[in-house]
N, C-alpha and C. Protein backbone atom coordinates (compact mmCIF):
# COMPACT_ATOMS: atom_id res chain seq x y z
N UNK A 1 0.82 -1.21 0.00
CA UNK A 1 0.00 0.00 0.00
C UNK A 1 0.85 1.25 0.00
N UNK A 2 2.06 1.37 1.07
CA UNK A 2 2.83 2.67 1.09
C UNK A 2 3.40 2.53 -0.11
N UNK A 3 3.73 1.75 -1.15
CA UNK A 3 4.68 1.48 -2.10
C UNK A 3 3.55 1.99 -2.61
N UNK A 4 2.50 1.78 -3.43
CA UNK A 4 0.86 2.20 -4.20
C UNK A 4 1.44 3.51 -3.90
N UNK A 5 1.06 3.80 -2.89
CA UNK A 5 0.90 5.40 -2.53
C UNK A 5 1.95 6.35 -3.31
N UNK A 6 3.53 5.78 -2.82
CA UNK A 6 4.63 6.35 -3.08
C UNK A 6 4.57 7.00 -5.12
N UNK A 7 4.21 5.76 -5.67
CA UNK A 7 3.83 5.56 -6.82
C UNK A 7 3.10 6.19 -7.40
N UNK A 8 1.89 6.85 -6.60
CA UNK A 8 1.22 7.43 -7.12
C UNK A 8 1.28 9.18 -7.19
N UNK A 9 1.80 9.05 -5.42
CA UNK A 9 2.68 10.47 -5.68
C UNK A 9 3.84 10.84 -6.35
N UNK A 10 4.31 9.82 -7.01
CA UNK A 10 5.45 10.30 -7.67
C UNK A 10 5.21 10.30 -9.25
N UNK A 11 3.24 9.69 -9.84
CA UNK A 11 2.98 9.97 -10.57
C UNK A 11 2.36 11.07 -10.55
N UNK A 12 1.42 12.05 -9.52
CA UNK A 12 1.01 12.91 -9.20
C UNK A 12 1.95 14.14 -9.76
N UNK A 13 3.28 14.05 -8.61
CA UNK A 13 4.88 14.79 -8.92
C UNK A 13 5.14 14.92 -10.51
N UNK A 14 4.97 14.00 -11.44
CA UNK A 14 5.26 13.96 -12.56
C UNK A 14 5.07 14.77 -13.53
N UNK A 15 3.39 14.47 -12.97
CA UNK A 15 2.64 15.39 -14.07
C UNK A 15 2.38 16.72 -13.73
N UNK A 16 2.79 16.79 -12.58
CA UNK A 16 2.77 18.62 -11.60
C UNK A 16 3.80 19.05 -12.54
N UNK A 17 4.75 18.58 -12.90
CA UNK A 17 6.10 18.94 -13.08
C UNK A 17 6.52 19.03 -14.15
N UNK A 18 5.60 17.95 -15.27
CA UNK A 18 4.96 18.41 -17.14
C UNK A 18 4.34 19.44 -17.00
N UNK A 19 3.50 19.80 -16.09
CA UNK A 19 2.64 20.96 -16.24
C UNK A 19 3.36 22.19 -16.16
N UNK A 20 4.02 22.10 -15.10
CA UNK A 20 4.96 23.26 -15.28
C UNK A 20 6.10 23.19 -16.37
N UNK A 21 6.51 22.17 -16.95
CA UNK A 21 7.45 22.72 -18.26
C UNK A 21 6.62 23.33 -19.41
N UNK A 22 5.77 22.38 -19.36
CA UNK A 22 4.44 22.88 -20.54
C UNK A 22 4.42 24.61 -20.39
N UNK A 23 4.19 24.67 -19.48
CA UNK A 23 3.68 26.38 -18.51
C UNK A 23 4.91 26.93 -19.03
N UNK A 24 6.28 26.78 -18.69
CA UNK A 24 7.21 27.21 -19.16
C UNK A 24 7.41 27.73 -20.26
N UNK A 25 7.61 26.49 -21.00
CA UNK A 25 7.88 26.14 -22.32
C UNK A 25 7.24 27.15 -23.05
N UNK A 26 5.38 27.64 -22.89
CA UNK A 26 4.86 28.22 -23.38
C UNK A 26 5.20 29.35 -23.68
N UNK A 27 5.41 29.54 -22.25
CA UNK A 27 5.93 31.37 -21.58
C UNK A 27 6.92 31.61 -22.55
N UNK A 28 7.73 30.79 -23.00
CA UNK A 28 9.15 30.72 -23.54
C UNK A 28 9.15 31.64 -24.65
N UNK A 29 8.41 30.40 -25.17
CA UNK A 29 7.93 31.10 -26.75
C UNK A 29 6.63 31.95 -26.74
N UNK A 30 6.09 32.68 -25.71
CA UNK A 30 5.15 33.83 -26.24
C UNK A 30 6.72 35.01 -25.75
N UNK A 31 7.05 34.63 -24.56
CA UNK A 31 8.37 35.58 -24.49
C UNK A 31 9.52 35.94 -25.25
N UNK A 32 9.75 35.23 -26.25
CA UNK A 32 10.64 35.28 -27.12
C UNK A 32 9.54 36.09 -28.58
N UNK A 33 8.94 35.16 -28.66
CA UNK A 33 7.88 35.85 -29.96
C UNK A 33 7.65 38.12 -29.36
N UNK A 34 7.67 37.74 -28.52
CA UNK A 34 7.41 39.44 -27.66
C UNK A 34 8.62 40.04 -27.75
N UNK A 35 10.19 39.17 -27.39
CA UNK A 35 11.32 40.09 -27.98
C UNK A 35 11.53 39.79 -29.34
N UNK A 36 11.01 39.03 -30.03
CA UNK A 36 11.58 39.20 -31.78
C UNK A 36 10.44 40.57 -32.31
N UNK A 37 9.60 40.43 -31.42
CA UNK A 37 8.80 41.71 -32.53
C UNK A 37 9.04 43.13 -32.02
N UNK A 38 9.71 43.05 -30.59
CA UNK A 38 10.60 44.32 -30.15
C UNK A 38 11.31 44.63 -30.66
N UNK A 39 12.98 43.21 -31.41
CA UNK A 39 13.47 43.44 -32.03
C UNK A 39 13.85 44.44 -33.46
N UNK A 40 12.65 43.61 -33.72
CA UNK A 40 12.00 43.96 -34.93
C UNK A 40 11.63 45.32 -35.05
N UNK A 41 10.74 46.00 -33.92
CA UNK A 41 10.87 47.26 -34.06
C UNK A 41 11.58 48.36 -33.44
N UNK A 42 12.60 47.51 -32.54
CA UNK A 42 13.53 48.36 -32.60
C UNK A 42 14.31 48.78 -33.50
N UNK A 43 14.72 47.74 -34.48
CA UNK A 43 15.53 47.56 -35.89
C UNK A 43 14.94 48.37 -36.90
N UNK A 44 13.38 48.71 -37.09
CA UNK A 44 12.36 49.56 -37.54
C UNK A 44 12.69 51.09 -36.95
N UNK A 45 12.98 51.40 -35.68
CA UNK A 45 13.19 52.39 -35.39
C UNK A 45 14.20 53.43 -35.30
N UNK A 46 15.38 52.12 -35.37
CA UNK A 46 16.74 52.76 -35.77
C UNK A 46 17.37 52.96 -36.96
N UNK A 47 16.52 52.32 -37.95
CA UNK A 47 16.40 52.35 -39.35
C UNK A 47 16.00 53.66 -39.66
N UNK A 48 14.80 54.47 -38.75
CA UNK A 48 14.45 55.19 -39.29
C UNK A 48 14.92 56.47 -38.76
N UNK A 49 15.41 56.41 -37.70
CA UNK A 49 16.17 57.56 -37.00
C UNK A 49 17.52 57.55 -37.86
N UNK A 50 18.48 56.64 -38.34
CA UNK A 50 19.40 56.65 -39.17
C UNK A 50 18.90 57.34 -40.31
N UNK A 51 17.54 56.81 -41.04
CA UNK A 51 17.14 57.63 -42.68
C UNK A 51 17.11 59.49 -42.33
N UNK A 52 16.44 59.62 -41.06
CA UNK A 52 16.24 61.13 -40.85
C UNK A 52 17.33 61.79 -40.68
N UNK A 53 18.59 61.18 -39.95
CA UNK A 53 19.69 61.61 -39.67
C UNK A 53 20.49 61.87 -41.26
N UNK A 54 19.89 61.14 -41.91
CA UNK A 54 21.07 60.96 -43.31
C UNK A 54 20.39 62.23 -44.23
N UNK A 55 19.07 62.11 -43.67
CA UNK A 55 18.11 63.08 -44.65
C UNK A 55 18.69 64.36 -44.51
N UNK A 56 18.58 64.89 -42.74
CA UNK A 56 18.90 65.69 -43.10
C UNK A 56 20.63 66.51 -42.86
N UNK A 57 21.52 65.54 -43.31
CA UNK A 57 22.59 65.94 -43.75
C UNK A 57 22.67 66.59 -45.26
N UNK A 58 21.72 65.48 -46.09
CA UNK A 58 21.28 65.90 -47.25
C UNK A 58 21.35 66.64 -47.54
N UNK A 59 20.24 67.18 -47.53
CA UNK A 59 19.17 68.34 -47.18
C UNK A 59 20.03 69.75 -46.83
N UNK A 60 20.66 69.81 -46.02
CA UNK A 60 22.07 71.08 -45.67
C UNK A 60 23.17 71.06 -46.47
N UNK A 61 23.20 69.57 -47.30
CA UNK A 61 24.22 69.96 -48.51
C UNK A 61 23.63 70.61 -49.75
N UNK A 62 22.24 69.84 -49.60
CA UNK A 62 21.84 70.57 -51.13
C UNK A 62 21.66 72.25 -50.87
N UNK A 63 21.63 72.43 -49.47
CA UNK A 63 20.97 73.98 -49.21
C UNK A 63 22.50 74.77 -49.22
N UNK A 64 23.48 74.91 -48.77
CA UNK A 64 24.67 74.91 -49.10
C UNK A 64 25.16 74.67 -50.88
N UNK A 65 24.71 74.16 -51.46
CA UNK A 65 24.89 73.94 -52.87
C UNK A 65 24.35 74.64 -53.77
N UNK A 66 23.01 75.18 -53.20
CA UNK A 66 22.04 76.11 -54.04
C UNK A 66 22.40 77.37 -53.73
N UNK A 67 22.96 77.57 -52.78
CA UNK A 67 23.30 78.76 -52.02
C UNK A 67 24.47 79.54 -52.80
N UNK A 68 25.40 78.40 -53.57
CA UNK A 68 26.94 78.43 -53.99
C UNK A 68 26.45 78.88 -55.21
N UNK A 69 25.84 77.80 -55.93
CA UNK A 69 24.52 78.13 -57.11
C UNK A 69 24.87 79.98 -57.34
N UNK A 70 24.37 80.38 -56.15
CA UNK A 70 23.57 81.98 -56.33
C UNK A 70 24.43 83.04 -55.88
N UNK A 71 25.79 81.93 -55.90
CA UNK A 71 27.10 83.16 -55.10
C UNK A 71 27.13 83.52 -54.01
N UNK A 72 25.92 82.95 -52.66
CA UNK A 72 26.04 83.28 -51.40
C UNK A 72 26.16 82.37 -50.65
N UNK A 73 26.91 82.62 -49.40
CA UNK A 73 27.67 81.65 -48.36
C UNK A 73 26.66 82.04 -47.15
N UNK A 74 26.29 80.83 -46.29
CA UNK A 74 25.53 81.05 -45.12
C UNK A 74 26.74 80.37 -43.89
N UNK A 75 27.15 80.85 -42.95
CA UNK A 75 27.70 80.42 -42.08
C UNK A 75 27.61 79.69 -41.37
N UNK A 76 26.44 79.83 -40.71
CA UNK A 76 25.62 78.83 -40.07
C UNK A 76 24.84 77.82 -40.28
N UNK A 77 24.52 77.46 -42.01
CA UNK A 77 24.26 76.53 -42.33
C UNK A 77 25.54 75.83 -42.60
N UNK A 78 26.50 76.35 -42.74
CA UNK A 78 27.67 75.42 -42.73
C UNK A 78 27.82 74.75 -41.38
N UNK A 79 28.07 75.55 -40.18
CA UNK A 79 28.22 74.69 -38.99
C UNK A 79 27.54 73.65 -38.58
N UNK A 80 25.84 74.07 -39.21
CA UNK A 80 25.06 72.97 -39.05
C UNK A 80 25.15 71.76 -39.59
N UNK A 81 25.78 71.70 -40.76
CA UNK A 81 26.49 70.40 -41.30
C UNK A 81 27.58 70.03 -41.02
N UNK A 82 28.58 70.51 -40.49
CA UNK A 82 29.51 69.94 -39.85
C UNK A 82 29.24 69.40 -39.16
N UNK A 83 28.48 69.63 -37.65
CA UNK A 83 27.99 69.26 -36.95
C UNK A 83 27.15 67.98 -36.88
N UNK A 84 26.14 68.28 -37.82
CA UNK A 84 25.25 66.68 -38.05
C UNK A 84 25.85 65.55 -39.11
N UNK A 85 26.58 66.35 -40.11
CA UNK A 85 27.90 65.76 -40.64
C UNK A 85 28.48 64.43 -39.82
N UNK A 86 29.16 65.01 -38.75
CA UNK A 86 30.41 64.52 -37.62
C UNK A 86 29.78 63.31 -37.27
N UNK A 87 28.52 63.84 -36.97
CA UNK A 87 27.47 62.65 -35.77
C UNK A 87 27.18 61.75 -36.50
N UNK A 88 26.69 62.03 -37.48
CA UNK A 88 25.84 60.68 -38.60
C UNK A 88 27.35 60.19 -38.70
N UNK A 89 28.59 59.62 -39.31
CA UNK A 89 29.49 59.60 -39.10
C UNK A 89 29.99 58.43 -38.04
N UNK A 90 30.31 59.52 -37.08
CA UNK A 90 30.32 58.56 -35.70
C UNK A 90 29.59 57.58 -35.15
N UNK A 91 28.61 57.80 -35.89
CA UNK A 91 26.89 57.10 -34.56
C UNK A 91 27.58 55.71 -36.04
N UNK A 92 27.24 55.99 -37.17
CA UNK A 92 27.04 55.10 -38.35
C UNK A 92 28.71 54.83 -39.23
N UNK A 93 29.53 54.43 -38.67
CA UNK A 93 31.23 54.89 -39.43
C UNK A 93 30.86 53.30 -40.32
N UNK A 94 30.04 52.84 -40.71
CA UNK A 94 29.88 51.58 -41.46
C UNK A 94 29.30 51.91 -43.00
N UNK A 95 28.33 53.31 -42.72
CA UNK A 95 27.37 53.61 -44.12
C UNK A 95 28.67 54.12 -45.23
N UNK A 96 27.86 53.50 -46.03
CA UNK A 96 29.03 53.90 -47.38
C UNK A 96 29.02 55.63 -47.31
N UNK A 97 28.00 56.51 -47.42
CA UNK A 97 27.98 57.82 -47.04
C UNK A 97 28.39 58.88 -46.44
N UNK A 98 29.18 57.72 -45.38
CA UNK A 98 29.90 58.41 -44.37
C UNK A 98 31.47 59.30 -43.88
N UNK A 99 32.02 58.18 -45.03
CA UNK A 99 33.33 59.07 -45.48
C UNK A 99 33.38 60.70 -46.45
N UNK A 100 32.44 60.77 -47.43
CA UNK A 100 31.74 61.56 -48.22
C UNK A 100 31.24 62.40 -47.30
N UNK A 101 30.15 62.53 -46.31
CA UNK A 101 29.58 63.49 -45.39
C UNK A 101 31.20 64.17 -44.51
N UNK A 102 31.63 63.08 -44.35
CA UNK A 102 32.67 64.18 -43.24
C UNK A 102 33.71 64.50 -44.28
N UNK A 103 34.20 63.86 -45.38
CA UNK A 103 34.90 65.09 -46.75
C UNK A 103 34.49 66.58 -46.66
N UNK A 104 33.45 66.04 -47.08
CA UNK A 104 32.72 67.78 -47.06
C UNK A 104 32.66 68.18 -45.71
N UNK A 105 31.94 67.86 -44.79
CA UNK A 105 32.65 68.58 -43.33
C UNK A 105 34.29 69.42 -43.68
N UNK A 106 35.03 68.63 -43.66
CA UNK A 106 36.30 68.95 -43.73
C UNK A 106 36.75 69.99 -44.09
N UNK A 107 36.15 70.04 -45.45
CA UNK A 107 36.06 71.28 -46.32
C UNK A 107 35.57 72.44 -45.97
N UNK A 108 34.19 72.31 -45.18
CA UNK A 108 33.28 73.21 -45.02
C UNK A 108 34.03 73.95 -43.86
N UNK A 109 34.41 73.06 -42.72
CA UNK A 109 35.62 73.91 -41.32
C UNK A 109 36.41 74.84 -42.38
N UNK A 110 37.30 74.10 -43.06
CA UNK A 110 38.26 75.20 -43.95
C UNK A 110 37.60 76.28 -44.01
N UNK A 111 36.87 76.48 -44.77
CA UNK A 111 35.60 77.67 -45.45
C UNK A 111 35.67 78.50 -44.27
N UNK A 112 34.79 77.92 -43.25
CA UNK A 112 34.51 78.63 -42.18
C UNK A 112 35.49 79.31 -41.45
N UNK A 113 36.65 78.22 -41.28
CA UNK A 113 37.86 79.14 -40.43
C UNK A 113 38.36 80.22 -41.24
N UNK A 114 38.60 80.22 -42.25
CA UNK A 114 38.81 81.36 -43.20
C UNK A 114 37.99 82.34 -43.01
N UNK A 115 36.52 82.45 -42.93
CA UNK A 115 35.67 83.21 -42.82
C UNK A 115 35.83 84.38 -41.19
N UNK A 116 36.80 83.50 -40.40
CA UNK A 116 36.43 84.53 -39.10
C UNK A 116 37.68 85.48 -39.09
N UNK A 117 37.73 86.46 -38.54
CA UNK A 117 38.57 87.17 -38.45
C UNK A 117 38.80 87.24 -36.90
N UNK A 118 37.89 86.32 -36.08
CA UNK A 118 38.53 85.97 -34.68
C UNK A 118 39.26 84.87 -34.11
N UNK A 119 39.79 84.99 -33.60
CA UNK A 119 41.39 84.08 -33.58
C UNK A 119 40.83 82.62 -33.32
N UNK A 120 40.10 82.53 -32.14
CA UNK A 120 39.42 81.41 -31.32
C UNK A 120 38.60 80.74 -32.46
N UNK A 121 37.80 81.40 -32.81
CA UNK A 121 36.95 80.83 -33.57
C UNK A 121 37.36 80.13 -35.17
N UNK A 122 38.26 80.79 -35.87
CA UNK A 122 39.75 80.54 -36.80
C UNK A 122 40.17 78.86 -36.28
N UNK A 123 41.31 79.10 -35.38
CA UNK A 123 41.61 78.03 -34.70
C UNK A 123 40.80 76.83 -34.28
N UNK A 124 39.16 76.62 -33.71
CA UNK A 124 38.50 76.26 -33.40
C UNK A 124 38.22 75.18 -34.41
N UNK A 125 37.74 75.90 -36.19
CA UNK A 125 37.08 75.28 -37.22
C UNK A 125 38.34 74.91 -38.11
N UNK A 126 39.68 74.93 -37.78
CA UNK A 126 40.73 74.51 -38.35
C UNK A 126 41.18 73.57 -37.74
N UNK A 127 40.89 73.24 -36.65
CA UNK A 127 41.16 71.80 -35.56
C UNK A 127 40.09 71.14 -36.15
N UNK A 128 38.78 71.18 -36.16
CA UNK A 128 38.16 70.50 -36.39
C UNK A 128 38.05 70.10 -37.72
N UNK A 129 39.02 70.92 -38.81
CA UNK A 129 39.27 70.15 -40.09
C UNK A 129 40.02 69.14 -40.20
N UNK A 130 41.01 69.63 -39.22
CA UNK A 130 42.46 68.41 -39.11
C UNK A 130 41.98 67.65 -38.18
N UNK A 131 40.94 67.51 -37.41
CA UNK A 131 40.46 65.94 -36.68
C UNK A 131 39.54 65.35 -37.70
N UNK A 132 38.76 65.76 -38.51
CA UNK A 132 37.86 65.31 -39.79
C UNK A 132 38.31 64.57 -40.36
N UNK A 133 39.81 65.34 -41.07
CA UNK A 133 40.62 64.46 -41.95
C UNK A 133 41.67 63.54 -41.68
N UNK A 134 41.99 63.50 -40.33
CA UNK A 134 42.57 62.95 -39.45
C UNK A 134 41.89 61.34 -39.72
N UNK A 135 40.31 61.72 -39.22
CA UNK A 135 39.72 60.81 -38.90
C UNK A 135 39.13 59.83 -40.58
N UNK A 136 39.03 60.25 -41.41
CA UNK A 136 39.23 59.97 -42.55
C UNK A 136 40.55 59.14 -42.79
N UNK A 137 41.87 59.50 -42.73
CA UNK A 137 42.78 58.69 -42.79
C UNK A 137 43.00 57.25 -42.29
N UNK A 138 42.15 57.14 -40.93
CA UNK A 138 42.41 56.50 -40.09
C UNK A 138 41.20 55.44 -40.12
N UNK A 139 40.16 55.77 -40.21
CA UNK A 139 38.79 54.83 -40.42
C UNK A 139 38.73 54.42 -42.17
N UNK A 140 38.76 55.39 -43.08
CA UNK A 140 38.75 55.19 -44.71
C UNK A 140 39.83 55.21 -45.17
N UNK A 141 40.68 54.47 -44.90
CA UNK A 141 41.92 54.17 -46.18
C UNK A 141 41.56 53.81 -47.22
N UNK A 142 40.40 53.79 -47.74
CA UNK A 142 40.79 53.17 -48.89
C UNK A 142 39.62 54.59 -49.60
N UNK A 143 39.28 55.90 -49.38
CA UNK A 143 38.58 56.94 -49.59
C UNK A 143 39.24 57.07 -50.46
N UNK A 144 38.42 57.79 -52.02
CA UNK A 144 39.15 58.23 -52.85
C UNK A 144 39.69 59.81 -53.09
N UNK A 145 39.42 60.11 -51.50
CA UNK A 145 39.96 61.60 -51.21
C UNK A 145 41.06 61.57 -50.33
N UNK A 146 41.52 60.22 -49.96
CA UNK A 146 42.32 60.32 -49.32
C UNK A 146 43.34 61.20 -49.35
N UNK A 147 44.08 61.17 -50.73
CA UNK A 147 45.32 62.38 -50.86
C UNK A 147 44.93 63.57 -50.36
N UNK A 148 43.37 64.43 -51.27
CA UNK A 148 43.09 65.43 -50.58
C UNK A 148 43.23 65.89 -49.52
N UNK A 149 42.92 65.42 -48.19
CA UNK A 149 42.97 64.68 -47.06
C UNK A 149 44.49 64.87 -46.47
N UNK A 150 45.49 65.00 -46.86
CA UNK A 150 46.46 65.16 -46.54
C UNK A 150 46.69 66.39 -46.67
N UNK A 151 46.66 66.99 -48.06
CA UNK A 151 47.24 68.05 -48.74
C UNK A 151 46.45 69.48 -47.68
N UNK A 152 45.36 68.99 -47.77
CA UNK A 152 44.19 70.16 -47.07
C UNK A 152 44.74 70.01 -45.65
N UNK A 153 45.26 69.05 -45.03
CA UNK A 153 45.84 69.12 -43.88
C UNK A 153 47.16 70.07 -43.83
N UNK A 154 47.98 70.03 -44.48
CA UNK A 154 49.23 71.00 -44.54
C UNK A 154 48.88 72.23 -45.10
N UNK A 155 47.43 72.44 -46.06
CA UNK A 155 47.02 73.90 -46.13
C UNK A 155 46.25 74.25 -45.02
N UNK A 156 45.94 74.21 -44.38
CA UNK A 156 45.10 74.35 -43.34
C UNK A 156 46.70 75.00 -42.01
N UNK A 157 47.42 74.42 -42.17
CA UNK A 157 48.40 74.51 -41.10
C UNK A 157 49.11 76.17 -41.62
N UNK A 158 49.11 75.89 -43.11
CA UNK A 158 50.14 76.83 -43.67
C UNK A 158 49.47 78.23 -43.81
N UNK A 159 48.34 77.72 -45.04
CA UNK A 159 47.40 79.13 -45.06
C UNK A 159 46.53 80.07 -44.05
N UNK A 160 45.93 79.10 -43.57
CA UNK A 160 44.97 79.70 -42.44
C UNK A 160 45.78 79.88 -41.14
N UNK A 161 46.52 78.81 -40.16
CA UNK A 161 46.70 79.00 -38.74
C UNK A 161 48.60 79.59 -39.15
N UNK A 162 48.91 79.44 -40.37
CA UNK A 162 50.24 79.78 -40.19
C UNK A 162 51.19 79.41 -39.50
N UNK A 163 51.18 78.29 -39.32
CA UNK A 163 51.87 76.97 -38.35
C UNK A 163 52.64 76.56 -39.24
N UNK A 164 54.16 76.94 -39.89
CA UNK A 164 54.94 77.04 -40.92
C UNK A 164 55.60 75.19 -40.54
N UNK A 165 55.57 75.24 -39.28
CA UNK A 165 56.84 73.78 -39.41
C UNK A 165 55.66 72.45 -39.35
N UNK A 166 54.18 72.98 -38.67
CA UNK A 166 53.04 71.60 -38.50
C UNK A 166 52.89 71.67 -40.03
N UNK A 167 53.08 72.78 -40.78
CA UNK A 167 52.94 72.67 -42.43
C UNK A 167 53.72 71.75 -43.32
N UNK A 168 54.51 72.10 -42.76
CA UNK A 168 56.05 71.52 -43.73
C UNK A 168 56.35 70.04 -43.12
N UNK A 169 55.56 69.64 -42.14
CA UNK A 169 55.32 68.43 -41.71
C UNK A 169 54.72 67.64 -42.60
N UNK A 170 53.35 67.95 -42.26
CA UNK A 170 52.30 68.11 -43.38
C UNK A 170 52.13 67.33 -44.87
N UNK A 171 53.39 68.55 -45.23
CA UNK A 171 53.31 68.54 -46.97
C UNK A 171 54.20 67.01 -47.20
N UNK A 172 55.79 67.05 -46.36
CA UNK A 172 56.75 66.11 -46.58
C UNK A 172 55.54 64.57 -46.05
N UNK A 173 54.69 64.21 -45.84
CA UNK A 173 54.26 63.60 -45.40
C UNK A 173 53.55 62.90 -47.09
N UNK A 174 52.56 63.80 -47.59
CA UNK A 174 52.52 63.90 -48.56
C UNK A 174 53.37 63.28 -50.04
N UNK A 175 54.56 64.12 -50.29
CA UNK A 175 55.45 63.85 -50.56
C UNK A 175 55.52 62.32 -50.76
N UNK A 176 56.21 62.34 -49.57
CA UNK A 176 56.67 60.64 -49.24
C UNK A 176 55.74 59.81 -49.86
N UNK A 177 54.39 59.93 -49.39
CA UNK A 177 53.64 58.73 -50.33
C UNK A 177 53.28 58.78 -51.56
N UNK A 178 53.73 60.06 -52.26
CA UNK A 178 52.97 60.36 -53.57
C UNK A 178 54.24 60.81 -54.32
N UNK A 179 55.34 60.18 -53.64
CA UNK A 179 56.49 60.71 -54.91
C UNK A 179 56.64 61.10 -56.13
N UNK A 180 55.73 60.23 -56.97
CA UNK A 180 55.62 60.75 -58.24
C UNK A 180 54.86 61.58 -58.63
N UNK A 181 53.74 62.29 -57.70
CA UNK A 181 52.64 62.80 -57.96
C UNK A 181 52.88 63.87 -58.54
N UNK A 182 52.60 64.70 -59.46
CA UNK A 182 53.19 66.05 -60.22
C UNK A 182 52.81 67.20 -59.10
N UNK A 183 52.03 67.18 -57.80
CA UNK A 183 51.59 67.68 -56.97
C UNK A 183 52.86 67.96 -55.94
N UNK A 184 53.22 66.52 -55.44
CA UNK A 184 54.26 66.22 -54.43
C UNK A 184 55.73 67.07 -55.21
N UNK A 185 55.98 66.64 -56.60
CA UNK A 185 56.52 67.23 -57.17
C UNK A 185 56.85 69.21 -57.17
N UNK A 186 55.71 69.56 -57.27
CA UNK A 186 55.20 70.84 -56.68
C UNK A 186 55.96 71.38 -55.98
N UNK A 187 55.19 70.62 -54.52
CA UNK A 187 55.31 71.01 -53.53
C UNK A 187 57.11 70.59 -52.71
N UNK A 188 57.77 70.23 -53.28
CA UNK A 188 58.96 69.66 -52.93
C UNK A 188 59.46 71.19 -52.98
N UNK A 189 59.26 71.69 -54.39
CA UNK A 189 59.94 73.07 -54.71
C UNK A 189 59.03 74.52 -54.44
N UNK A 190 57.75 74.05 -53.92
CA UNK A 190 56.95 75.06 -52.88
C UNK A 190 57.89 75.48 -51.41
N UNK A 191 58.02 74.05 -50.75
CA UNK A 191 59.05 73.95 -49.34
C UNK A 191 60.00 74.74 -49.62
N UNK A 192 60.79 75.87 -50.19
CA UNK A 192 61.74 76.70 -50.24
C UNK A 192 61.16 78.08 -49.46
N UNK A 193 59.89 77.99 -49.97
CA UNK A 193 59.06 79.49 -49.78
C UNK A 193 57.98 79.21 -48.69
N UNK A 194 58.34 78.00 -48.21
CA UNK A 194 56.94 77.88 -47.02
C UNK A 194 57.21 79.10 -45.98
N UNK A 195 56.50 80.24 -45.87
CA UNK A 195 56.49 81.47 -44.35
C UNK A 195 57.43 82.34 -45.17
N UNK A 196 57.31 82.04 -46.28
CA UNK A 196 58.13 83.41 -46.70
C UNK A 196 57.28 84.50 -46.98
N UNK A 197 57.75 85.89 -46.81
CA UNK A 197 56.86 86.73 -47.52
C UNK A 197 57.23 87.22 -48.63
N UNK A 198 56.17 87.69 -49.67
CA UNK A 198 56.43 88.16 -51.27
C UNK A 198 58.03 88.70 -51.04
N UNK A 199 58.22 89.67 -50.08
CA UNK A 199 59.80 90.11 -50.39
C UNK A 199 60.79 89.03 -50.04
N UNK A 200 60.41 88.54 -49.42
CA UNK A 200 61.48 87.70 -48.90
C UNK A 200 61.56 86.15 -50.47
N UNK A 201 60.63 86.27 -50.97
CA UNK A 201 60.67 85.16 -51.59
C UNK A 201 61.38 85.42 -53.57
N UNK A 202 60.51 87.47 -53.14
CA UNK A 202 61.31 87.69 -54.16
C UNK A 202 62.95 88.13 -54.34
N UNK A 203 63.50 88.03 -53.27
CA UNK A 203 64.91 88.21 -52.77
C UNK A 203 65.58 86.92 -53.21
N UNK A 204 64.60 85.64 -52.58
CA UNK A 204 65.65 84.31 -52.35
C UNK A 204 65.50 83.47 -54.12
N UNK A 205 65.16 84.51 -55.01
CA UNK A 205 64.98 84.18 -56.20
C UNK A 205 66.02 84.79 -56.72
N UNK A 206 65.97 86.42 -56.89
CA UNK A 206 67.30 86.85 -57.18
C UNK A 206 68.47 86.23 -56.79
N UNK A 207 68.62 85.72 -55.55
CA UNK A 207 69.94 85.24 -55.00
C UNK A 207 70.16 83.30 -55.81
C-alpha cells in the first residue's frame, strides 16, 4: 500500500512537473515571440532615426549647394552640417555615405575658419578640419579623397593657422607617399618658400 501510494505520488509529482514545463515552455515562446517583434521594431526604429539623420545631412548639402549656385555663403548653415555631418558619421562609421559626409565637413571647417577674423573661432574650425581628416585617414583608407585629405591638412596649417613647421610636416608627409605625384613634385619646390613673404621670396629668387 505505502509502495501504491509512493507511486502514485510520484505519478502525481510527474505530471505537476509536465505541467509546469508545458507552462514554461509556453511562456518561452510567447516571451521570445514578444522580444523578436521588439526586435524587430527596434531595428524599424533605428532604421528610421538613421534615414532622418542621413536626410537631413542631405538636405544642408543641397541647401549649401544652391546657395553656392547663387554666389552666397551662409555660415551657419555650414556649422550645421559639420555638426550633423560629424554625428551621422560617428553614430554610423559603417554607411558607405559616411566618409563623403565628413569630406565635405572637412572642407566646409576650412571655409569657415577662413571666414572669421577671430582668432578662437579661426583656430577652433581649423582643428576641427584636421580631426575630420585625421579621422578619414584613419577609419577610410581606402577613400578616394584620401590624398586630398592630406594636402588640405598642410594647407590648413600653412594658409589659415600659419603653423609654418606643422605645415612643412604636413606637406613632406605627402610627398613621401605620392612621390611621383606632379603635386608632391610641386610642392617639394613650394618647401623653399613655405612662411616666406612676397619680399622675402622675391629676394631668395634673385639670390
Amino acid at each position: 500500500m505505502i509502495l501504491l501510494r509512493e507511486k502514485r505520488s510520484l505519478s502525481i509529482n510527474l505530471k505537476i512537473i509536465n505541467m509546469n514545463l508545458k507552462k514554461t515552455v509556453r511562456l518561452l515562446v510567447i516571451l521570445l515571440l514578444v522580444i523578436t517583434g521588439c526586435s524587430r521594431e527596434s531595428n524599424k526604429n533605428l532604421l528610421q532615426q538613421k534615414g532622418k539623420s542621413q536626410t537631413a545631412v542631405i538636405q544642408l548639402l543641397q541647401k549649401i549647394d544652391s546657395l553656392g549656385n547663387l554666389g552666397e555663403y551662409d555660415v551657419e548653415i555650414s556649422k550645421d552640417y559639420i555638426a550633423k555631418a560629424v554625428e551621422f558619421a560617428h553614430k554610423y562609421p559603417e554607411d558607405p555615405m559616411s566618409a563623403e559626409f565628413l569630406y565635405n565637413a572637412g572642407l566646409m571647417a576650412m571655409t569657415v575658419a577662413k571666414t572669421f577674423e577671430i582668432p578662437d573661432e579661426t583656430k577652433l574650425y581649423s582643428n576641427k578640419a584636421l580631426t575630420i581628416f585625421d579621422d578619414i585617414q584613419k577609419i577610410y583608407p581606402d577613400f578616394t579623397g584620401i590624398k586630398n585629405c592630406m594636402l588640405n591638412k598642410g594647407i590648413i596649417y600653412d594658409d589659415i593657422l600659419h603653423d609654418y613647421k606643422n605645415a612643412e610636416i604636413s606637406y613632406r608627409e605627402f610627398i613621401a607617399r605620392y612621390q611621383t605625384d606632379t603635386l608632391a613634385i610641386n610642392l617639394e619646390s613650394y618647401l623653399q618658400y613655405l612662411g616666406k613673404s612676397p619680399e622675402e621670396i622675391i629676394e631668395h629668387i634673385k639670390n
